[in-house]
Protein backbone atom coordinates (compact mmCIF):
# COMPACT_ATOMS: atom_id res chain seq x y z
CA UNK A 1 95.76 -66.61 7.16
CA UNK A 2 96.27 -63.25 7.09
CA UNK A 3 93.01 -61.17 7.94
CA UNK A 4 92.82 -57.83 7.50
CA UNK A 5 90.81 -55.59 9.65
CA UNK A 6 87.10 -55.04 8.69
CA UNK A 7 86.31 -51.89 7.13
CA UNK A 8 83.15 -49.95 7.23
CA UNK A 9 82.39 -50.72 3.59
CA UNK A 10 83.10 -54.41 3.42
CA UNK A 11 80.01 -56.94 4.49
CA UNK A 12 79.43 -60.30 4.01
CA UNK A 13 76.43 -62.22 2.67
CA UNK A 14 74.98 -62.86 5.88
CA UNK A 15 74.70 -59.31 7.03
CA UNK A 16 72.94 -58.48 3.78
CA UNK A 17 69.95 -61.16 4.28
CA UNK A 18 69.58 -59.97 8.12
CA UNK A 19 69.70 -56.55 6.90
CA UNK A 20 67.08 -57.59 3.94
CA UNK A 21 64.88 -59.99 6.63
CA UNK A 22 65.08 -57.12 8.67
CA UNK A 23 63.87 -54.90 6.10
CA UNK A 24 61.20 -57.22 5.08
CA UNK A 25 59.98 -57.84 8.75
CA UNK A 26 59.61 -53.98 9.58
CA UNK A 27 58.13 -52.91 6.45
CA UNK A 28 55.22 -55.79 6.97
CA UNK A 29 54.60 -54.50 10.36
CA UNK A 30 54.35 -51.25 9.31
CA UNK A 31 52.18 -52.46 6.10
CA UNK A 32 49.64 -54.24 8.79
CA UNK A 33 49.87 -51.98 11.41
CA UNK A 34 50.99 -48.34 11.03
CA UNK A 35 49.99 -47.94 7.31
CA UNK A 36 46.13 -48.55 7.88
CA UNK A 37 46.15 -45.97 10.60
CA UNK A 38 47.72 -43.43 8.26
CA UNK A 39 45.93 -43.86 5.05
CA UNK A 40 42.65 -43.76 7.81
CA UNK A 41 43.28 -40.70 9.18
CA UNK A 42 44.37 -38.98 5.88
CA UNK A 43 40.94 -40.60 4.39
CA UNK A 44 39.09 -39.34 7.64
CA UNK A 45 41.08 -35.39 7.16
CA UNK A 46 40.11 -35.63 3.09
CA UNK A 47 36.09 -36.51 4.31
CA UNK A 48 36.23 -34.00 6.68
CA UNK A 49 37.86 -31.25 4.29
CA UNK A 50 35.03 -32.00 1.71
CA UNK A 51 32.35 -32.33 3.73
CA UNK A 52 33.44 -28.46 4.97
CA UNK A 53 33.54 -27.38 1.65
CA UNK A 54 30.61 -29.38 0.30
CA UNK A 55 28.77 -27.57 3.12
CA UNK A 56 30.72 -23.85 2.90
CA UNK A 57 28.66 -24.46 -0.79
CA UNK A 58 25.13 -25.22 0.61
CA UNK A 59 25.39 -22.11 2.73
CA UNK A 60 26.67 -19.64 -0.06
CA UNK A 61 23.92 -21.15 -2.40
CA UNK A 62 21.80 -20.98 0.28
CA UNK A 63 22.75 -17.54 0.85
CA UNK A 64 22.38 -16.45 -2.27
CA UNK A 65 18.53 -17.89 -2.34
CA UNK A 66 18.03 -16.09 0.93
CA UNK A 67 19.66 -13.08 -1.17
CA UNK A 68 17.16 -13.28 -4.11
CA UNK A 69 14.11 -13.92 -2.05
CA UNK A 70 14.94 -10.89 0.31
CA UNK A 71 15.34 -8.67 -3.22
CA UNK A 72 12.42 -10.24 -4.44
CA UNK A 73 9.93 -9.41 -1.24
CA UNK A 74 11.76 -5.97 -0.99
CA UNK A 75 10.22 -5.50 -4.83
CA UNK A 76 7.45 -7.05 -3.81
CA UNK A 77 7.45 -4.41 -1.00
CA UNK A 78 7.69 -1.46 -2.47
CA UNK A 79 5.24 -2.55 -5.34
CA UNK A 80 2.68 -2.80 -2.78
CA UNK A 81 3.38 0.11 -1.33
CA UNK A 82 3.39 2.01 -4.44
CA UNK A 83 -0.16 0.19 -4.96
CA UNK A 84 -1.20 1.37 -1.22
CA UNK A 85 -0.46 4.92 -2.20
CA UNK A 86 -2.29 5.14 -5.47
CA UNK A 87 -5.24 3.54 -4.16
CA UNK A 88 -5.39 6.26 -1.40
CA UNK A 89 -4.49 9.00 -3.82
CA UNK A 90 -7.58 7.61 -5.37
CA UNK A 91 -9.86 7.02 -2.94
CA UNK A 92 -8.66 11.11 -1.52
CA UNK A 93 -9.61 11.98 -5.01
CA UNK A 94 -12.76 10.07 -4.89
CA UNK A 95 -13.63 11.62 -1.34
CA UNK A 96 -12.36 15.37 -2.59
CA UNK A 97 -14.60 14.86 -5.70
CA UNK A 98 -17.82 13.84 -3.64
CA UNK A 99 -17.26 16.29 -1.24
CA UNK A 100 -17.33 18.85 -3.60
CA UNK A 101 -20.34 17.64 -5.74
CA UNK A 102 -21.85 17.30 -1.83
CA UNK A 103 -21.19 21.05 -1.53
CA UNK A 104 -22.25 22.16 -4.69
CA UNK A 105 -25.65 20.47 -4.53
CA UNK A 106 -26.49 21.63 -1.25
CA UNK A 107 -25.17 25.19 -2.34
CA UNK A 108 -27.98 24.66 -5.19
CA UNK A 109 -30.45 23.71 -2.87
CA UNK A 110 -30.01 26.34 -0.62
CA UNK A 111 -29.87 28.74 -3.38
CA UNK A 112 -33.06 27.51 -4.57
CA UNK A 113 -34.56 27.66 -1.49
CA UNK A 114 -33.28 31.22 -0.84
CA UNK A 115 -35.25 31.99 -4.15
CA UNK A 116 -38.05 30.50 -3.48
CA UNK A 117 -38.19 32.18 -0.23
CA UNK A 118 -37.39 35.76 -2.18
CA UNK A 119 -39.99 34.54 -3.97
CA UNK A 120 -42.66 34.03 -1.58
CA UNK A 121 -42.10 36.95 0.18
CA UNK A 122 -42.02 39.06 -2.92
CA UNK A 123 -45.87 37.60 -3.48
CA UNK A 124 -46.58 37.56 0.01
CA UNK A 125 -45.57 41.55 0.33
CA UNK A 126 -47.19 42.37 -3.21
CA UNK A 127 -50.46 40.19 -1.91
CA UNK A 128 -50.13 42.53 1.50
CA UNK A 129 -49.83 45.92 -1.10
CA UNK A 130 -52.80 44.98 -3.29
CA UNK A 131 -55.14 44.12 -0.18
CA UNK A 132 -53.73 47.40 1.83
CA UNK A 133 -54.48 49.44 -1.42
CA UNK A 134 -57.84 47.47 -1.49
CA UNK A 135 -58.33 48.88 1.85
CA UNK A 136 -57.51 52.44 1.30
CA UNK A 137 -59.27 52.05 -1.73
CA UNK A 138 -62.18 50.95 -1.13
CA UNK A 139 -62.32 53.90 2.15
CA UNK A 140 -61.80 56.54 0.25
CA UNK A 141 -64.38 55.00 -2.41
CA UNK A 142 -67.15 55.46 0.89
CA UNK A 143 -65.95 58.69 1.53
CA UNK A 144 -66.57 60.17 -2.13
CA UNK A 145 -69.65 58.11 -2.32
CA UNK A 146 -70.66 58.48 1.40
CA UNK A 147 -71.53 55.26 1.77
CA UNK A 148 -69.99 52.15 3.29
CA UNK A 149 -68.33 49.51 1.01
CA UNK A 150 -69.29 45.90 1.67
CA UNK A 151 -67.78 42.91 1.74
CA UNK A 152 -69.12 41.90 -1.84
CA UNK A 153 -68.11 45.53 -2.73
CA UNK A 154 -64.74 44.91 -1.53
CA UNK A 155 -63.62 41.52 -3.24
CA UNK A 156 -65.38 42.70 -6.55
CA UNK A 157 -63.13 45.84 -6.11
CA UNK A 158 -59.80 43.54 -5.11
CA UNK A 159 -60.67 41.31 -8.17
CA UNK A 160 -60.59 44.38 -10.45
CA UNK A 161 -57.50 46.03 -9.28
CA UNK A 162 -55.49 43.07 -8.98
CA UNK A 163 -56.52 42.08 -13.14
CA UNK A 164 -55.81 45.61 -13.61
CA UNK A 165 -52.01 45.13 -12.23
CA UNK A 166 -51.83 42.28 -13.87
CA UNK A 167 -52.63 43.99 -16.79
CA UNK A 168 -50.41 46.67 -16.49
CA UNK A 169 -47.40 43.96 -15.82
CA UNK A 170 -47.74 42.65 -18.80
């Protein structure tokens, strides 16, 4: 028999089942032990990728609340202040106001006063005139009648002039 030399391309039956057994036997380790590792680590990378972006979410919503209830006490912020700043407009208003109602009624008081004083001293000086013309009056009246005035004399005398300036006031 005549063989001719093996080429690369022909094989016989039995080096296609080792080949296949082969096969078989490497993929099955690599099923039971390589492929659990794999699929366990890409499982493990996928929860750890979503877990980052579930929580890259929580903070931007979180952020965003933060956001809102910053705007929200900087309205509240300026509301009150705007509040603070009419109430003291107010109450400077309030304090202006009595102040000047303060002033003005002690202006009137003193201006009564200053009247009444005028007053006073008008009667005071007219009373003074009248009992100083009395006087004069009633000396000259014991001079012409050479005789001295008494003190009945004198306050019938002062009652008589002063109804006769009344008299004439009127």
């Amino acid at each position: 028999m005549l063989t001719l030399a093996a080429g690369p391309l022909d094989t016989s039956l039995v080096d296609v089942i080792v080949a296949v057994v082969v096969f078989v036997v490497f993929f099955s380790l690599l099923r039971v032990l390589v492929w659990p590792k794999v699929i366990g680590g890409l499982d493990a990378r996928e929860a750890k990728i979503r877990h980052e972006i579930d929580s890259a979410e929580k903070a931007r919503h979180e952020a965003e609340a933060a956001q809102k209830k910053f705007e929200e006490k900087l309205r509240q912020g300026q509301e009150e202040a705007a509040r603070t700043i009419e109430e003291a407009k107010a109450t400077a208003r309030k304090v202006a106001e009595e102040l000047r109602s303060k002033n003005d009624a002690e202006l009137a008081d003193l201006k009564s006063r200053a009247l009444a004083d005028i007053q006073a001293a008008r009667e005071a000086a007219v009373r003074e005139l009248n009992e100083h013309s009395v006087a004069l009056a009633a000396s000259m009246a014991s001079k012409i009648l050479r005789r001295e005035v008494g003190a009945s004399d004198q306050s019938r005398l002062v009652a008589e002039s002063l109804a006769e300036l009344a008299r004439g006031r009127n």
